[in-house]
N, C-alpha and C. Protein backbone atom coordinates (compact mmCIF):
# COMPACT_ATOMS: atom_id res chain seq x y z
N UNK A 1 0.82 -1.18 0.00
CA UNK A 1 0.00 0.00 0.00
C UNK A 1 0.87 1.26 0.00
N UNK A 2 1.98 1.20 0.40
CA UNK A 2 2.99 2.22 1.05
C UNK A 2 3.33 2.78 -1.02
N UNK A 3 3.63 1.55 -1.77
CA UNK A 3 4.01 2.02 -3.15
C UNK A 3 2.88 2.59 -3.79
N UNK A 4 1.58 1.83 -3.39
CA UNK A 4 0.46 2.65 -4.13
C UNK A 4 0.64 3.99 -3.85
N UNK A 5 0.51 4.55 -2.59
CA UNK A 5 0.68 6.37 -1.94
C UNK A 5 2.04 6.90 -2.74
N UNK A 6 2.62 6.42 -2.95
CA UNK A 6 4.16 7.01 -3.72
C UNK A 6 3.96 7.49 -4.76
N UNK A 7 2.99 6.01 -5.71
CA UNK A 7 3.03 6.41 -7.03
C UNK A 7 2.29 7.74 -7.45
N UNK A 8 1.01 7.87 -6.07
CA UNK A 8 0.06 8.48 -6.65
C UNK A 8 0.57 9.47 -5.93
N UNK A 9 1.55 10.17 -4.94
CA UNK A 9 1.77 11.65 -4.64
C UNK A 9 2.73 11.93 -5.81
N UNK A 10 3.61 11.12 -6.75
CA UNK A 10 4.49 11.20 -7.37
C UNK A 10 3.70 12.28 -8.79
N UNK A 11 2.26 11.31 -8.93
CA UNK A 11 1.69 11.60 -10.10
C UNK A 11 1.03 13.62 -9.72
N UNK A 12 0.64 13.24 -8.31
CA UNK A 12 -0.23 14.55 -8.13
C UNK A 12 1.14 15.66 -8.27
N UNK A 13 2.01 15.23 -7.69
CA UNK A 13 3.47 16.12 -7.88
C UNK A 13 4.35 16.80 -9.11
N UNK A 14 3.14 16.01 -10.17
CA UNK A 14 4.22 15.77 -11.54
C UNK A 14 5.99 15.51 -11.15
N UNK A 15 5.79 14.30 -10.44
CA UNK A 15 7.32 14.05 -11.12
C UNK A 15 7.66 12.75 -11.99
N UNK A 16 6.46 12.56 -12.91
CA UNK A 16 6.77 12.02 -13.93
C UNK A 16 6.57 12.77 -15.06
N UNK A 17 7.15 12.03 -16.36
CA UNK A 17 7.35 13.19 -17.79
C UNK A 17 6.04 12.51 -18.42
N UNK A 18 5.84 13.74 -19.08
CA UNK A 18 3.82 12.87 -20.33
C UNK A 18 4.11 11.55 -20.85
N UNK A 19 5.59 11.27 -21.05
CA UNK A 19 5.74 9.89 -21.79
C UNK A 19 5.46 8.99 -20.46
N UNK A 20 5.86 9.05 -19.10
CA UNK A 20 5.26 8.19 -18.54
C UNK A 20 4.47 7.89 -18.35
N UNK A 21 3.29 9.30 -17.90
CA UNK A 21 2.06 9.33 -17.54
C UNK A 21 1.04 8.23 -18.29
N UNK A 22 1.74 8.48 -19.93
CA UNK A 22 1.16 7.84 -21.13
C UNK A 22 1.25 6.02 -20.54
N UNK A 23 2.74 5.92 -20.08
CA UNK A 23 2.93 4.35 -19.75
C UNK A 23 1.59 3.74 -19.24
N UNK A 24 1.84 4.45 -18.12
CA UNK A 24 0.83 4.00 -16.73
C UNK A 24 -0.25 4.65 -17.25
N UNK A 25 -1.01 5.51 -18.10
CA UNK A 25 -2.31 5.16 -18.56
C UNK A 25 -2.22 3.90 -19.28
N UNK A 26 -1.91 3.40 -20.35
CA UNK A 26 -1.47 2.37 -21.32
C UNK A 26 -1.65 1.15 -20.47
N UNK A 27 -1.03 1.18 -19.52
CA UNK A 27 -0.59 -0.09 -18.56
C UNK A 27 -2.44 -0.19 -18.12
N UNK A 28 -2.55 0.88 -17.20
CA UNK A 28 -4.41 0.61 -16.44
C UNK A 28 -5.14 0.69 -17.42
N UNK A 29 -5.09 0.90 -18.54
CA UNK A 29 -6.10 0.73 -19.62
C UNK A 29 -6.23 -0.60 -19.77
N UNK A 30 -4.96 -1.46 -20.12
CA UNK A 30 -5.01 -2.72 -20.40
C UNK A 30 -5.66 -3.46 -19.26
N UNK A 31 -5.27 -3.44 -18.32
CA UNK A 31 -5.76 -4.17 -17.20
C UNK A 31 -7.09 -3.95 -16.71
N UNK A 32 -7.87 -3.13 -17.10
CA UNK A 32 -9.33 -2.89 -16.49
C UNK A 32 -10.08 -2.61 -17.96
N UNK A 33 -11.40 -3.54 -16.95
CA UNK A 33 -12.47 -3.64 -18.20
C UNK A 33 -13.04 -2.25 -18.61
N UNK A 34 -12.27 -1.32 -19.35
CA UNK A 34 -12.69 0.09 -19.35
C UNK A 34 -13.58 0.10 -20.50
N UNK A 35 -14.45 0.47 -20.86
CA UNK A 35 -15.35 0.94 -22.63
C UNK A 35 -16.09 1.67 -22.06
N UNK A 36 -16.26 2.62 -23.58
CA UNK A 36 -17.08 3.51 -23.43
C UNK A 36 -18.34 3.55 -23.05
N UNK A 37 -19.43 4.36 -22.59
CA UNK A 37 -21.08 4.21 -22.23
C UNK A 37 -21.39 2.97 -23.14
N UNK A 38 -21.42 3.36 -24.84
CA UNK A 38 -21.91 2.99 -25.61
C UNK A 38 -21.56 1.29 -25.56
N UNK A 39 -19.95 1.17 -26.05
CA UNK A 39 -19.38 -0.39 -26.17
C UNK A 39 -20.03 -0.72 -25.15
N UNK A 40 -19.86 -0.52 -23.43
CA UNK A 40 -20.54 -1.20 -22.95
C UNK A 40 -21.81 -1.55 -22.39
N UNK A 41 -22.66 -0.55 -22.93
CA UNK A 41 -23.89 -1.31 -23.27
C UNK A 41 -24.16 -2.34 -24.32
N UNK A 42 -23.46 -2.47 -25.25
CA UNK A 42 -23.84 -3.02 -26.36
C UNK A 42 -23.10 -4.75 -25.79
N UNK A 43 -22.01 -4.54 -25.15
CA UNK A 43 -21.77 -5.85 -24.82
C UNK A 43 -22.50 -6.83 -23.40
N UNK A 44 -23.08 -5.85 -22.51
CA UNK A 44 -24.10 -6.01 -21.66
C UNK A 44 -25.52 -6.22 -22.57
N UNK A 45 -25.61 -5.96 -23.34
CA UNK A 45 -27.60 -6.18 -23.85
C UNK A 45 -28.03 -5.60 -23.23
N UNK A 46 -27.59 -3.71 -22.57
CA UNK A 46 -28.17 -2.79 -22.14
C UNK A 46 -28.57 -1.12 -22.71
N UNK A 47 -29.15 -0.46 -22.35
CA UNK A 47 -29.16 0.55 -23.37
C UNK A 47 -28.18 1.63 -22.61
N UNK A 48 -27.72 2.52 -23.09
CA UNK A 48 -26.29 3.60 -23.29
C UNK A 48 -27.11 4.26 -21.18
N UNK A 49 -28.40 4.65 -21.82
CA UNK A 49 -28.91 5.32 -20.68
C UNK A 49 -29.08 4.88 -19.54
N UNK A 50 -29.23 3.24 -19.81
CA UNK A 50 -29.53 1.85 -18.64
C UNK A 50 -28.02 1.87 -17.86
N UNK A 51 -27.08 2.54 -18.93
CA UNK A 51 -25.67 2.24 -17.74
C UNK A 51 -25.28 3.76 -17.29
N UNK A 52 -25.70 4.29 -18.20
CA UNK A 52 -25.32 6.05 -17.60
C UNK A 52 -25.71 6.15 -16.24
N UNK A 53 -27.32 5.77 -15.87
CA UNK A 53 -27.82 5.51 -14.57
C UNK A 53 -27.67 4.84 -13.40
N UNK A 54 -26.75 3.70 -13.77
CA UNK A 54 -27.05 2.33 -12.91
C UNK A 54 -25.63 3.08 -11.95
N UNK A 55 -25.72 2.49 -11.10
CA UNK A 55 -24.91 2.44 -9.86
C UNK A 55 -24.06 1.26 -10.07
N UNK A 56 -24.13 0.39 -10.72
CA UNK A 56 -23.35 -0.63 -10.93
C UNK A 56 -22.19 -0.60 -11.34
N UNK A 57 -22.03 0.25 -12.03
CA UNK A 57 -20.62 0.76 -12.71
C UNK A 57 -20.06 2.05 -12.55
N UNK A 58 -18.62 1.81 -12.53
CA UNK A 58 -17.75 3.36 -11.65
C UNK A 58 -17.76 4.06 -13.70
N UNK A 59 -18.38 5.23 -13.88
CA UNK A 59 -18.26 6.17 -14.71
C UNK A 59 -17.09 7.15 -14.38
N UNK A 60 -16.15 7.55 -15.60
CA UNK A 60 -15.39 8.37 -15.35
C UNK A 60 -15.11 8.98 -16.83
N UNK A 61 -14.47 10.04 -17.07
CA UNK A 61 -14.63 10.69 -18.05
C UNK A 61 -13.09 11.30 -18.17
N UNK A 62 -12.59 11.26 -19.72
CA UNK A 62 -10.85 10.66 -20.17
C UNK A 62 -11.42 12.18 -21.33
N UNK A 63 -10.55 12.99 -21.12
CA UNK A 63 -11.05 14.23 -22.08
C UNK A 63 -12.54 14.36 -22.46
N UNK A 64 -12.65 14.61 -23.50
CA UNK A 64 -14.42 14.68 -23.57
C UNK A 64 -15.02 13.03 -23.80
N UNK A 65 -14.58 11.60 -23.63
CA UNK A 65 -15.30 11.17 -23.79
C UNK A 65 -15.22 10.39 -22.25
N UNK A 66 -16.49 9.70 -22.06
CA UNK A 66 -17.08 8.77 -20.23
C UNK A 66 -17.01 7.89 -20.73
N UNK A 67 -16.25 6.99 -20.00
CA UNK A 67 -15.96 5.45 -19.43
C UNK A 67 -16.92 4.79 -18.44
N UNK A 68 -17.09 3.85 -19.03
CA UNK A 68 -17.45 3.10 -17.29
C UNK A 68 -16.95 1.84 -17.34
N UNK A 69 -16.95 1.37 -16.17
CA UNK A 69 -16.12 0.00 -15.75
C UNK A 69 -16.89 -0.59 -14.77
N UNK A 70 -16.89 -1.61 -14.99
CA UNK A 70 -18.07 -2.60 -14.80
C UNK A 70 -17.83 -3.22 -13.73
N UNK A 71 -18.14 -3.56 -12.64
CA UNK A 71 -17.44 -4.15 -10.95
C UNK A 71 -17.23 -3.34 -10.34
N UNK A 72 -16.93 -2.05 -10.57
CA UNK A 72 -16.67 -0.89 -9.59
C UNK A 72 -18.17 -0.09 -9.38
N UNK A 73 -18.91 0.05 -8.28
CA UNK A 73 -19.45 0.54 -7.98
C UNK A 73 -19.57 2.45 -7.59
N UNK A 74 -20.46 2.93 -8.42
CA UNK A 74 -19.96 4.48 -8.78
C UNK A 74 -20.19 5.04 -7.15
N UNK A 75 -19.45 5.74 -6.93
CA UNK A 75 -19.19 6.62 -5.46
C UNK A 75 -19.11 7.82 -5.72
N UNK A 76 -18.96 8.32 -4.70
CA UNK A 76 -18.62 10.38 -4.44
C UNK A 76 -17.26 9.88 -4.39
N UNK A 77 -16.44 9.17 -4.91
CA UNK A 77 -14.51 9.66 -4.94
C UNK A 77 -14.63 11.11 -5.59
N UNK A 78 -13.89 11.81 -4.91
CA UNK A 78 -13.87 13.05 -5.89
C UNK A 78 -13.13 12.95 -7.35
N UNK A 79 -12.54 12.04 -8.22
CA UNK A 79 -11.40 11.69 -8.99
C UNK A 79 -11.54 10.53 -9.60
């Protein structure tokens, strides 16, 4: 847990360069079931609005377009 807090005061600190930042997006992209509203309704057999709503999934938003990820339950995290 001690490396998780590192990485992430490291990130709030910028003391990594955009090419890393890019890594470690690249890296958590791969590893989590991320798609867009749309993809993942369409791979659920749900409609775009059925997941915009649901509490079931943590929504988050990557420049102008929203993600959601499916197992994470959406909260007040501020982030």
């Amino acid at each position: 847990m001690e490396l998780f807090k590192d990485v992430i005061l490291n990130i709030s600190e910028d003391k990594f360069s955009a090419d890393q930042l890019v890594s470690i997006l690249l890296l958590i992209a791969d590893k989590l079931p991320i798609d867009t509203i749309s993809e993942t309704a369409r791979k659920e057999g749900k409609t775009p609005r059925g997941i915009e709503i649901s509490n079931q999934y943590r929504k988050i938003k990557i420049g102008k377009q929203k993600f959601a990820i499916p197992g994470l339950k959406a909260d007040l995290f501020p982030f």
